[in-house]
Protein backbone atom coordinates (compact mmCIF):
# COMPACT_ATOMS: atom_id res chain seq x y z
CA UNK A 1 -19.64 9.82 -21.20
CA UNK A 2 -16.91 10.99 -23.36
CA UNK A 3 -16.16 10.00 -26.87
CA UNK A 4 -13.12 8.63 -28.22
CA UNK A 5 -11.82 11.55 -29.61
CA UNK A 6 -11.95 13.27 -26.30
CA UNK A 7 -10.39 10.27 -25.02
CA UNK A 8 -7.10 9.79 -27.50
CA UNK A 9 -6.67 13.90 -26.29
CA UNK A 10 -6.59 12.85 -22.67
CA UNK A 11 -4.36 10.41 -23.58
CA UNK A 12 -1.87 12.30 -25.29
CA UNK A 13 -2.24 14.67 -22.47
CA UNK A 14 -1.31 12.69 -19.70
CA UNK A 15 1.63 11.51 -21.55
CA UNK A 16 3.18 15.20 -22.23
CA UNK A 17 1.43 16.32 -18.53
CA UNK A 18 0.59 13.98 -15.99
CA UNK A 19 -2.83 13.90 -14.57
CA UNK A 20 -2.70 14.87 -10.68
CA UNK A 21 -2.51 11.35 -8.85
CA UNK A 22 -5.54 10.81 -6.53
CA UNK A 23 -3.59 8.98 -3.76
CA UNK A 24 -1.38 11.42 -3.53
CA UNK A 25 -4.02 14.47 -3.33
CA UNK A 26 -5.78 12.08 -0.54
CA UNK A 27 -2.01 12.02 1.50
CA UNK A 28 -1.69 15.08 1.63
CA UNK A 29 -4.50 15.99 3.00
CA UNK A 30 -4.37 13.08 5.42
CA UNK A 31 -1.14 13.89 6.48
CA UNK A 32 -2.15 17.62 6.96
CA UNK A 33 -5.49 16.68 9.03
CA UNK A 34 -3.22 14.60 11.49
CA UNK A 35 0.21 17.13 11.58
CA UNK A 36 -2.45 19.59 12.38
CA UNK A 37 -3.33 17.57 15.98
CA UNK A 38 0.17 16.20 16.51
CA UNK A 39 2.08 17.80 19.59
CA UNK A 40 5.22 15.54 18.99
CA UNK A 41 7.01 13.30 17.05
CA UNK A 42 8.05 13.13 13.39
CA UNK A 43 5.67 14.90 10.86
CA UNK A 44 3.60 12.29 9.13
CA UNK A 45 4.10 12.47 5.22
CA UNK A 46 1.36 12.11 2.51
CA UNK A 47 3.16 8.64 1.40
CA UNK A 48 2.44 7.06 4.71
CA UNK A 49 -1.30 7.06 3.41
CA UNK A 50 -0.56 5.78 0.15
CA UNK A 51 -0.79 1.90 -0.40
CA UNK A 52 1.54 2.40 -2.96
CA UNK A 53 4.41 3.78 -4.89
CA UNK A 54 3.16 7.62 -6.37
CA UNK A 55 3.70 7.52 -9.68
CA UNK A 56 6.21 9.80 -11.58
CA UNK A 57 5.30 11.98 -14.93
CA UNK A 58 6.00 10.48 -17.64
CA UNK A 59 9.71 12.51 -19.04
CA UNK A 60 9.27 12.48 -22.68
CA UNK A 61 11.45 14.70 -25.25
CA UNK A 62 10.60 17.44 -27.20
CA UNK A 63 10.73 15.27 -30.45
CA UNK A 64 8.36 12.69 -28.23
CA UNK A 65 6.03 15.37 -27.52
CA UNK A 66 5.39 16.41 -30.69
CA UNK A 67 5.12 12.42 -31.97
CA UNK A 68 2.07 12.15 -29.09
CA UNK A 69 0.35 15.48 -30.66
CA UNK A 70 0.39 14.78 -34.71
CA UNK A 71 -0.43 11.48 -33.46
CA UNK A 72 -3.53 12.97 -31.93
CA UNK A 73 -4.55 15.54 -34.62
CA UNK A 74 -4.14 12.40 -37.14
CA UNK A 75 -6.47 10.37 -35.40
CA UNK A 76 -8.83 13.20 -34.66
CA UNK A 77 -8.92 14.08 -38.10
CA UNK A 78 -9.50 10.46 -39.38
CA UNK A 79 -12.83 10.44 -36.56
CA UNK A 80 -13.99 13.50 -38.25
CA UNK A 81 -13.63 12.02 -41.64
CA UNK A 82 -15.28 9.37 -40.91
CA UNK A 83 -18.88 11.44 -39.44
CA UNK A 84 -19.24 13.84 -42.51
């Protein structure tokens, strides 16, 4: 289990770097398994295994960035206030 400071950092996180999408990682190795045995045809592609749309990193701004991170520290500091 991970507490909520941890959390609120994986949060921010995913926001400035997105996480690595699970479906995606699954399609492609789907799609490699069965290119691997095909002898003709079109290539299959990872998104033919995905029920839906992959979804896109988040773009944010430099100024946006840094907004996610003192956002972060702030509320990690106000946890740690809070426990001493």
């Amino acid at each position: 289990m991970i507490d909520s400071r941890h959390f609120t950092e994986l949060l921010a996180y995913d926001l400035i770097e997105a996480l690595p999408d699970p479906w995606m990682q699954a399609g492609q190795v789907a799609a490699s398994v069965v290119n691997s045995q095909r002898t003709k045809g079109k290539p299959i592609e990872a998104a033919d295994f995905i029920p839906r749309k992959p979804r896109r990193a988040a773009q944010l701004s430099q100024d946006q960035q840094i907004a996610c991170l003192k956002a972060s520290v702030a509320s990690a500091n106000r946890k740690h206030k809070t426990h001493d």
